[in-house]
PDB file of N, CA and C in Angstrom:
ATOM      1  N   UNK A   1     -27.045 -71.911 -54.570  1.00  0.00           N
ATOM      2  CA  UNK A   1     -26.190 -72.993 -54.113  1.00  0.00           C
ATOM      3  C   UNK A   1     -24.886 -72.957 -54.895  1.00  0.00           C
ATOM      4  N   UNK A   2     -23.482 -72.879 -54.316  1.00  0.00           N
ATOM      5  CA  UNK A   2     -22.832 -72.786 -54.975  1.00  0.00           C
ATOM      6  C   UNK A   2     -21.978 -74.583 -54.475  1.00  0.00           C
ATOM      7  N   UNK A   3     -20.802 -74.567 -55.666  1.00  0.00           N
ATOM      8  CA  UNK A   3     -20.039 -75.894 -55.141  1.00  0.00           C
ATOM      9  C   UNK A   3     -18.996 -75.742 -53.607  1.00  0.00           C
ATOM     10  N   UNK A   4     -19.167 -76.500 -53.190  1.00  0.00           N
ATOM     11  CA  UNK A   4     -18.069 -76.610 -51.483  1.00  0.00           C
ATOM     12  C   UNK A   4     -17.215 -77.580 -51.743  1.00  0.00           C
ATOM     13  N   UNK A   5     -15.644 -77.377 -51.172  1.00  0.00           N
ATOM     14  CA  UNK A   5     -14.498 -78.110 -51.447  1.00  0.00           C
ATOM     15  C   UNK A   5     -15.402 -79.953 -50.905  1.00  0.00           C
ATOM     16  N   UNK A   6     -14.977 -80.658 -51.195  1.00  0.00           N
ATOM     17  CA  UNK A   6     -15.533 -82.281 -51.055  1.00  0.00           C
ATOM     18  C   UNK A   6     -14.486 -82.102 -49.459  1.00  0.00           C
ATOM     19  N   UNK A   7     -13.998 -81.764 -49.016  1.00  0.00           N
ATOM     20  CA  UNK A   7     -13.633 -81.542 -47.634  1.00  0.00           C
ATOM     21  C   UNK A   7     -14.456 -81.233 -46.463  1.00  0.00           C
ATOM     22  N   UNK A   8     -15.365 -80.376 -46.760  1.00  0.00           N
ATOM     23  CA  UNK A   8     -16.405 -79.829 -46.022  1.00  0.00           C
ATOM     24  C   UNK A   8     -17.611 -80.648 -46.431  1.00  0.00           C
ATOM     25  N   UNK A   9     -17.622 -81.789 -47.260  1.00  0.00           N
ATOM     26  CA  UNK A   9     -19.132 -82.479 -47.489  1.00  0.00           C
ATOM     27  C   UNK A   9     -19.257 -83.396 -46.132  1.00  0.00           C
ATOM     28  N   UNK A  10     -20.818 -83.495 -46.022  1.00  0.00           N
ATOM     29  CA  UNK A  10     -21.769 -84.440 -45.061  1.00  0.00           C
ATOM     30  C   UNK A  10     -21.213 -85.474 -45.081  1.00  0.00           C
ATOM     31  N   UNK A  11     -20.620 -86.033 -43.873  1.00  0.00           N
ATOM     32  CA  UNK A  11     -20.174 -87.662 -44.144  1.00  0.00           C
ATOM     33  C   UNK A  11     -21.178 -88.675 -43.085  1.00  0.00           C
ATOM     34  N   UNK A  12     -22.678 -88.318 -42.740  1.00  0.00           N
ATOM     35  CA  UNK A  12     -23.222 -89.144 -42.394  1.00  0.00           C
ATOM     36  C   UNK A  12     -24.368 -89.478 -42.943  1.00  0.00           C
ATOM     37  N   UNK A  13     -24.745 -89.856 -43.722  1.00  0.00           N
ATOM     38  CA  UNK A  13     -25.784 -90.224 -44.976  1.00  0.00           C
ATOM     39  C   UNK A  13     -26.450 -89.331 -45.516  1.00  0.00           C
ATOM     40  N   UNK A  14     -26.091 -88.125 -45.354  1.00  0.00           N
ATOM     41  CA  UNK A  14     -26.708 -86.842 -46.430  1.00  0.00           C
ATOM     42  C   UNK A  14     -26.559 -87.166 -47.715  1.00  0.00           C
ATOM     43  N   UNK A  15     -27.740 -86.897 -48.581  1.00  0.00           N
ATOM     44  CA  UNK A  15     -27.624 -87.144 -49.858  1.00  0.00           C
ATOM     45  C   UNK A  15     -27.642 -85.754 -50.600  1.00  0.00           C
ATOM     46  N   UNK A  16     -26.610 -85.859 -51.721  1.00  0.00           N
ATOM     47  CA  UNK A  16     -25.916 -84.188 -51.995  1.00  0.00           C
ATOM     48  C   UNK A  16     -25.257 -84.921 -53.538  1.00  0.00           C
ATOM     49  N   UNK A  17     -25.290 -83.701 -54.064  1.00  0.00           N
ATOM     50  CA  UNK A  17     -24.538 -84.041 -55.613  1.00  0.00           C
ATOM     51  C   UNK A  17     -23.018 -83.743 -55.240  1.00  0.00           C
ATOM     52  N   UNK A  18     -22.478 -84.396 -56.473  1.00  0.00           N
ATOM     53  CA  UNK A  18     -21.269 -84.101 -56.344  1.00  0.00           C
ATOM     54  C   UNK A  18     -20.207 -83.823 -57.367  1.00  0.00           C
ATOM     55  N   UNK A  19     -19.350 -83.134 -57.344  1.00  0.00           N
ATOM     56  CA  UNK A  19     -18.671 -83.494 -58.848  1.00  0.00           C
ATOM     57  C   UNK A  19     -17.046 -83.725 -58.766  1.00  0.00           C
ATOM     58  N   UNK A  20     -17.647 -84.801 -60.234  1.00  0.00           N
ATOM     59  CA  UNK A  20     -16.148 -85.740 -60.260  1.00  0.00           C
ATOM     60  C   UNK A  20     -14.995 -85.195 -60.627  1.00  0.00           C
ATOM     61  N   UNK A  21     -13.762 -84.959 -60.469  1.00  0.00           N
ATOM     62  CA  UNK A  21     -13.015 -83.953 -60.909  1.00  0.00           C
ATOM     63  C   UNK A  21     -12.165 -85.012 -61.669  1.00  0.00           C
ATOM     64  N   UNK A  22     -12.326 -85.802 -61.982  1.00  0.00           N
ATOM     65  CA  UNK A  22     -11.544 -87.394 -62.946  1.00  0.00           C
ATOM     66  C   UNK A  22     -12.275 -87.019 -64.386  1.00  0.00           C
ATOM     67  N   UNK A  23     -13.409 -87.845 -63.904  1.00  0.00           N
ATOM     68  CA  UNK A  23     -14.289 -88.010 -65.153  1.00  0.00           C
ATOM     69  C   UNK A  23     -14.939 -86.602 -65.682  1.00  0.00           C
ATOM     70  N   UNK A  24     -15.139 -85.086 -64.881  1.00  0.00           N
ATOM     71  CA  UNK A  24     -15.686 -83.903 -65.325  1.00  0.00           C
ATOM     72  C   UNK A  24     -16.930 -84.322 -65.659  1.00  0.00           C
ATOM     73  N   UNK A  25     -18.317 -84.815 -64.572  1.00  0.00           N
ATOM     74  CA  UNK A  25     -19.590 -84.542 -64.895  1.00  0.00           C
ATOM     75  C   UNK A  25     -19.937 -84.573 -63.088  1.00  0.00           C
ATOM     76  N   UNK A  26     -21.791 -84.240 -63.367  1.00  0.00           N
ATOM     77  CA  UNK A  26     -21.877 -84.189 -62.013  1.00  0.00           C
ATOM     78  C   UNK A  26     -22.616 -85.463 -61.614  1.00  0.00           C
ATOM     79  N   UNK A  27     -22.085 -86.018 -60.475  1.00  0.00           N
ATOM     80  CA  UNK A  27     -22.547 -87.370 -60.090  1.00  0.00           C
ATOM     81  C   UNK A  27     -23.919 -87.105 -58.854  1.00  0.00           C
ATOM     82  N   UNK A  28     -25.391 -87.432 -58.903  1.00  0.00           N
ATOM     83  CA  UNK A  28     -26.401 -86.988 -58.314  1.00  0.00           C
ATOM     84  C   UNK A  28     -27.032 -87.934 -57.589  1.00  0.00           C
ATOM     85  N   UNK A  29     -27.276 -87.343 -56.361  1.00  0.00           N
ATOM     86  CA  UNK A  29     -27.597 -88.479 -55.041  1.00  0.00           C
ATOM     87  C   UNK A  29     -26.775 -89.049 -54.422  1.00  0.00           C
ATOM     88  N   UNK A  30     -25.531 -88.540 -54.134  1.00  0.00           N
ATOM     89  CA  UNK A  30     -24.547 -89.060 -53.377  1.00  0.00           C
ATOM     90  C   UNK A  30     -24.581 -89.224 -52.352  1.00  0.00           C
ATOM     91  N   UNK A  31     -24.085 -90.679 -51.379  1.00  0.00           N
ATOM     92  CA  UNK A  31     -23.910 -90.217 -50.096  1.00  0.00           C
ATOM     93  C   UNK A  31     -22.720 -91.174 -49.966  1.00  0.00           C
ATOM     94  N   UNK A  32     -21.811 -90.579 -48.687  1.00  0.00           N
ATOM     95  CA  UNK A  32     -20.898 -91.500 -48.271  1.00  0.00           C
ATOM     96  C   UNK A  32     -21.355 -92.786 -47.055  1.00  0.00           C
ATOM     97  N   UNK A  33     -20.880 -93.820 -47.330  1.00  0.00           N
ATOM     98  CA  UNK A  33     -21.793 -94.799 -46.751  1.00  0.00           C
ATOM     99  C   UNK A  33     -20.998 -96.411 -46.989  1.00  0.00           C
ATOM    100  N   UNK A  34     -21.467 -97.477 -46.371  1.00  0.00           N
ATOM    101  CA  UNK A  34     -20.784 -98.638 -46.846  1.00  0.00           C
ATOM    102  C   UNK A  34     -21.681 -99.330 -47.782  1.00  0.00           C
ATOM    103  N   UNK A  35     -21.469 -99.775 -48.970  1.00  0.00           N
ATOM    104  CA  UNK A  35     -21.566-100.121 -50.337  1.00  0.00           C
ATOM    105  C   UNK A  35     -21.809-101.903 -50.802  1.00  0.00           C
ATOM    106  N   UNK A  36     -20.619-102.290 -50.176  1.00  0.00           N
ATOM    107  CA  UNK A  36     -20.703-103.637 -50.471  1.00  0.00           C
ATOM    108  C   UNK A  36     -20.602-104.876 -48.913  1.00  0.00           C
ATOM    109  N   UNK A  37     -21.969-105.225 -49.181  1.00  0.00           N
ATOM    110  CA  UNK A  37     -22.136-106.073 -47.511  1.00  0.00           C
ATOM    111  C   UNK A  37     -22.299-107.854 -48.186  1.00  0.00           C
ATOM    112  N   UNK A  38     -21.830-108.569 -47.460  1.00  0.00           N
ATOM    113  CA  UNK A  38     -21.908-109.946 -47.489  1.00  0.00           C
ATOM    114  C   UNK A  38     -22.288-110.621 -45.970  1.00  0.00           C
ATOM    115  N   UNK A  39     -23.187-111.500 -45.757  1.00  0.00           N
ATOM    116  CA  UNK A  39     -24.313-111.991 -44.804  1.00  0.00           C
ATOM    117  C   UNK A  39     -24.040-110.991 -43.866  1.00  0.00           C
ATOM    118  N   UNK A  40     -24.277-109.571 -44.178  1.00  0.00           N
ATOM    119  CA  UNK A  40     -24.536-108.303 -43.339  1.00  0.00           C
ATOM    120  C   UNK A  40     -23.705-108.012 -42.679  1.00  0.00           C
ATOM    121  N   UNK A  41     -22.620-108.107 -43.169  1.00  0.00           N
ATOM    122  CA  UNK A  41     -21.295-107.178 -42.935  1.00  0.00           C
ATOM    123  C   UNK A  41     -20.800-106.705 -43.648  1.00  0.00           C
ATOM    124  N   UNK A  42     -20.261-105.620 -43.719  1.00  0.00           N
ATOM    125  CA  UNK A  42     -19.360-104.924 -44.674  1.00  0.00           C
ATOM    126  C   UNK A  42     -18.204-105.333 -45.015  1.00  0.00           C
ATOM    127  N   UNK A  43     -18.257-105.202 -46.221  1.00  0.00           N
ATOM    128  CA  UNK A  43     -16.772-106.198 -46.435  1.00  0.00           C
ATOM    129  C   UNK A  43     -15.451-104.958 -46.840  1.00  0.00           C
ATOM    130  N   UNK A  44     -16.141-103.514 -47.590  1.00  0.00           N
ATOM    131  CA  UNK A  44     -15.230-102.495 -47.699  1.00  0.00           C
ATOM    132  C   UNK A  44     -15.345-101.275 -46.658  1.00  0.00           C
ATOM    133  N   UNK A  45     -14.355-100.469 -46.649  1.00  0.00           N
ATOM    134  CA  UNK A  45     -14.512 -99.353 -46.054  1.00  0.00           C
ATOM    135  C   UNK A  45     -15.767 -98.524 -46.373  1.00  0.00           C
ATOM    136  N   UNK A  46     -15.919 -97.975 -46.033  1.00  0.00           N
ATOM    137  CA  UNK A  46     -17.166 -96.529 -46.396  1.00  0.00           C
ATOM    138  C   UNK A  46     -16.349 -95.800 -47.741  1.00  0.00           C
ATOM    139  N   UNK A  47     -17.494 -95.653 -48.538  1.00  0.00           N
ATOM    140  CA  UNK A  47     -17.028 -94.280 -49.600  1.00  0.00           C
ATOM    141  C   UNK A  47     -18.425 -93.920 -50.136  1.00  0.00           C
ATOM    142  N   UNK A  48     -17.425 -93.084 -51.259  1.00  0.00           N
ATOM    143  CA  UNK A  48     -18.912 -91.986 -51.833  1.00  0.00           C
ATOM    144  C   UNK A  48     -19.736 -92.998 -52.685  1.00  0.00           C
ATOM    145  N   UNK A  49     -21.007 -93.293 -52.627  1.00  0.00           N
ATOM    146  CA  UNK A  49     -21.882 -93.996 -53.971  1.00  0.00           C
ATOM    147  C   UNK A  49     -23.068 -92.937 -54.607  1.00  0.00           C
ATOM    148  N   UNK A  50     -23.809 -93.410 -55.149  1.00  0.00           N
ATOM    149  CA  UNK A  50     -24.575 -92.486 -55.712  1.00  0.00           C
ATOM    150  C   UNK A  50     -26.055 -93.456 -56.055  1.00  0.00           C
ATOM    151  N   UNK A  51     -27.511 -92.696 -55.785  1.00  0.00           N
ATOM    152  CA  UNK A  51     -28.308 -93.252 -56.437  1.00  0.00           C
ATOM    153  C   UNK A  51     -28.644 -94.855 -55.279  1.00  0.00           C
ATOM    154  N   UNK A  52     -29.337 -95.618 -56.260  1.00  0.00           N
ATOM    155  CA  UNK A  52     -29.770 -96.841 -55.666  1.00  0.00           C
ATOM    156  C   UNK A  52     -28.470 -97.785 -56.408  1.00  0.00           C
ATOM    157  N   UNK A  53     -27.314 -97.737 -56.543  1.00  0.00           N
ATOM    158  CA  UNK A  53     -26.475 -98.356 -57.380  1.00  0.00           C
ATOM    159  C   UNK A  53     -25.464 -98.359 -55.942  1.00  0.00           C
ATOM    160  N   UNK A  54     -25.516-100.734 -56.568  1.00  0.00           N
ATOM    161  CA  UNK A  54     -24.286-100.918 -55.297  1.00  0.00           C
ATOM    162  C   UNK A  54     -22.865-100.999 -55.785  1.00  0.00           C
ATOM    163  N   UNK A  55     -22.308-100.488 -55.041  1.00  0.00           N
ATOM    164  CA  UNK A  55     -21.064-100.537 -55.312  1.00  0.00           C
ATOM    165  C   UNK A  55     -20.363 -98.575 -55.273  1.00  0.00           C
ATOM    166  N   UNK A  56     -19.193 -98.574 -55.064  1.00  0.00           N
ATOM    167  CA  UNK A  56     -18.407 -97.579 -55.106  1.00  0.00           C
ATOM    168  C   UNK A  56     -18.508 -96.414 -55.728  1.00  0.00           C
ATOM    169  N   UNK A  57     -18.818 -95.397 -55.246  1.00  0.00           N
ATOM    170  CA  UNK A  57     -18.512 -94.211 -56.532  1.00  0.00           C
ATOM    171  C   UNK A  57     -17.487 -94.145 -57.322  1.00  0.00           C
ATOM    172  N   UNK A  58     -16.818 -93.901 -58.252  1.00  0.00           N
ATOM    173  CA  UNK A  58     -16.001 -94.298 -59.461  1.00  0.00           C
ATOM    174  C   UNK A  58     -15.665 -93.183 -59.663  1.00  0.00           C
ATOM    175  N   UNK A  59     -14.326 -92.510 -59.567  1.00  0.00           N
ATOM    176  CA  UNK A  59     -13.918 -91.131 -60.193  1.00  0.00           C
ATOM    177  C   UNK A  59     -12.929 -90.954 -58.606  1.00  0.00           C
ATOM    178  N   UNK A  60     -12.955 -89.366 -59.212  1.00  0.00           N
ATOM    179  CA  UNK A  60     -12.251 -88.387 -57.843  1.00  0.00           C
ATOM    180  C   UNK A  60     -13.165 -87.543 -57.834  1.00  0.00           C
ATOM    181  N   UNK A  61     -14.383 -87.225 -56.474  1.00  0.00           N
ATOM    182  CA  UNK A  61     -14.871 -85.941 -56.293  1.00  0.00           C
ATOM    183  C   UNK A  61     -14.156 -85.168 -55.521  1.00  0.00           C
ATOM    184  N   UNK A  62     -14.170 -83.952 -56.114  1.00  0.00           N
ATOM    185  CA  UNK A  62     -13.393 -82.150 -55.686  1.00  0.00           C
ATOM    186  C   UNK A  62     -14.626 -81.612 -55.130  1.00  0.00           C
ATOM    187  N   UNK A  63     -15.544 -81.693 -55.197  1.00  0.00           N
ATOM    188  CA  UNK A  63     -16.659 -80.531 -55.162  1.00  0.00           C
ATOM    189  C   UNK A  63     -17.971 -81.436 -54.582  1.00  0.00           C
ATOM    190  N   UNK A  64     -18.741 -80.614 -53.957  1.00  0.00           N
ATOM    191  CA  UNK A  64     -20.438 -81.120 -53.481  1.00  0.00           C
ATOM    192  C   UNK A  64     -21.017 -80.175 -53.347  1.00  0.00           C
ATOM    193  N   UNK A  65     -22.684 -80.184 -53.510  1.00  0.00           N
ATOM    194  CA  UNK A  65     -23.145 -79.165 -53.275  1.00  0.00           C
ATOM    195  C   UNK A  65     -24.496 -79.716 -52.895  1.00  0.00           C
ATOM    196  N   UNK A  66     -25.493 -78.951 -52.172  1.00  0.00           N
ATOM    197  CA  UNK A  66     -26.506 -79.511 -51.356  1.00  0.00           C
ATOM    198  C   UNK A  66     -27.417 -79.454 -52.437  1.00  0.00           C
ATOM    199  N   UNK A  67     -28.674 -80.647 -52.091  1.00  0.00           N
ATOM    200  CA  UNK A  67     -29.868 -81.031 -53.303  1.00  0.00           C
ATOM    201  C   UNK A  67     -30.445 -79.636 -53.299  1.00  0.00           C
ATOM    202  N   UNK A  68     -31.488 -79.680 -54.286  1.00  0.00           N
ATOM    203  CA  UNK A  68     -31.919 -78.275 -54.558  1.00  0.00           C
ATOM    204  C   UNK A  68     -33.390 -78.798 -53.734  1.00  0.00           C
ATOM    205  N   UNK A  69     -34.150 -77.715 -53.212  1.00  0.00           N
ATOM    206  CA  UNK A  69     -35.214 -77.825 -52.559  1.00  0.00           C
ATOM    207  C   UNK A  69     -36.065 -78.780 -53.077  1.00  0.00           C
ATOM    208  N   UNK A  70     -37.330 -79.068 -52.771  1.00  0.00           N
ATOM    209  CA  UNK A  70     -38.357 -79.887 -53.535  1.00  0.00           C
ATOM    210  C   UNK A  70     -39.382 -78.848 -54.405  1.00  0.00           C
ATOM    211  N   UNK A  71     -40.170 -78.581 -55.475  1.00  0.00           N
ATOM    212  CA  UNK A  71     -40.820 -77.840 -55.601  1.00  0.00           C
ATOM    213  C   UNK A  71     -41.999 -78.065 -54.388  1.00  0.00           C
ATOM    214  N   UNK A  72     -43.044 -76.763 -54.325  1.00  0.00           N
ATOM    215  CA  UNK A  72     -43.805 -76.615 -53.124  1.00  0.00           C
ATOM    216  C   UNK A  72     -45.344 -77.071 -53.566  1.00  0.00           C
ATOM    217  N   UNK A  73     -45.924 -77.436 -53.022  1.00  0.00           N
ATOM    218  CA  UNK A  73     -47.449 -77.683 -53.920  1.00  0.00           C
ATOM    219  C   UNK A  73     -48.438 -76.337 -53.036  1.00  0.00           C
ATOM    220  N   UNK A  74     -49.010 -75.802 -54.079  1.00  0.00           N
ATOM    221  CA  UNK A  74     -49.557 -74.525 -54.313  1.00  0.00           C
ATOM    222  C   UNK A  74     -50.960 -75.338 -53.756  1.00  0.00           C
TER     223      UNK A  74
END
């Protein structure tokens, strides 16, 4: 798996790592998606978040790259 420009990433709830090119680490479980809802509407645009954490991804991602397989049970 190598990194893909954040141009070419999944923008319909694929979950994929990503990396921040602000902060320089890799941010894991990303998906682009809407973040912050009030009596079940969205109150912001869609962006990148990460994980079970509400609210916005934080940084600039340059880069994504797809999850790594699951291990297999033998």
């Amino acid at each position: 798996m190598e990194w893909q420009p954040i141009e070419t990433a999944p923008m319909y709830g694929t979950i994929i790592d990503l990396w921040d090119g602000h902060y320089k680490n890799r941010v894991v479980n990303a998906q682009w998606k809407q973040h912050y809802w009030m009596n079940g509407q969205p109150t912001t645009e869609k962006s990148w978040g990460c994980g079970g954490r509400d609210g916005p991804f934080c940084g600039k991602p340059t880069h994504w790259m797809p999850l790594p397989k699951s291990p297999e049970k033998e």
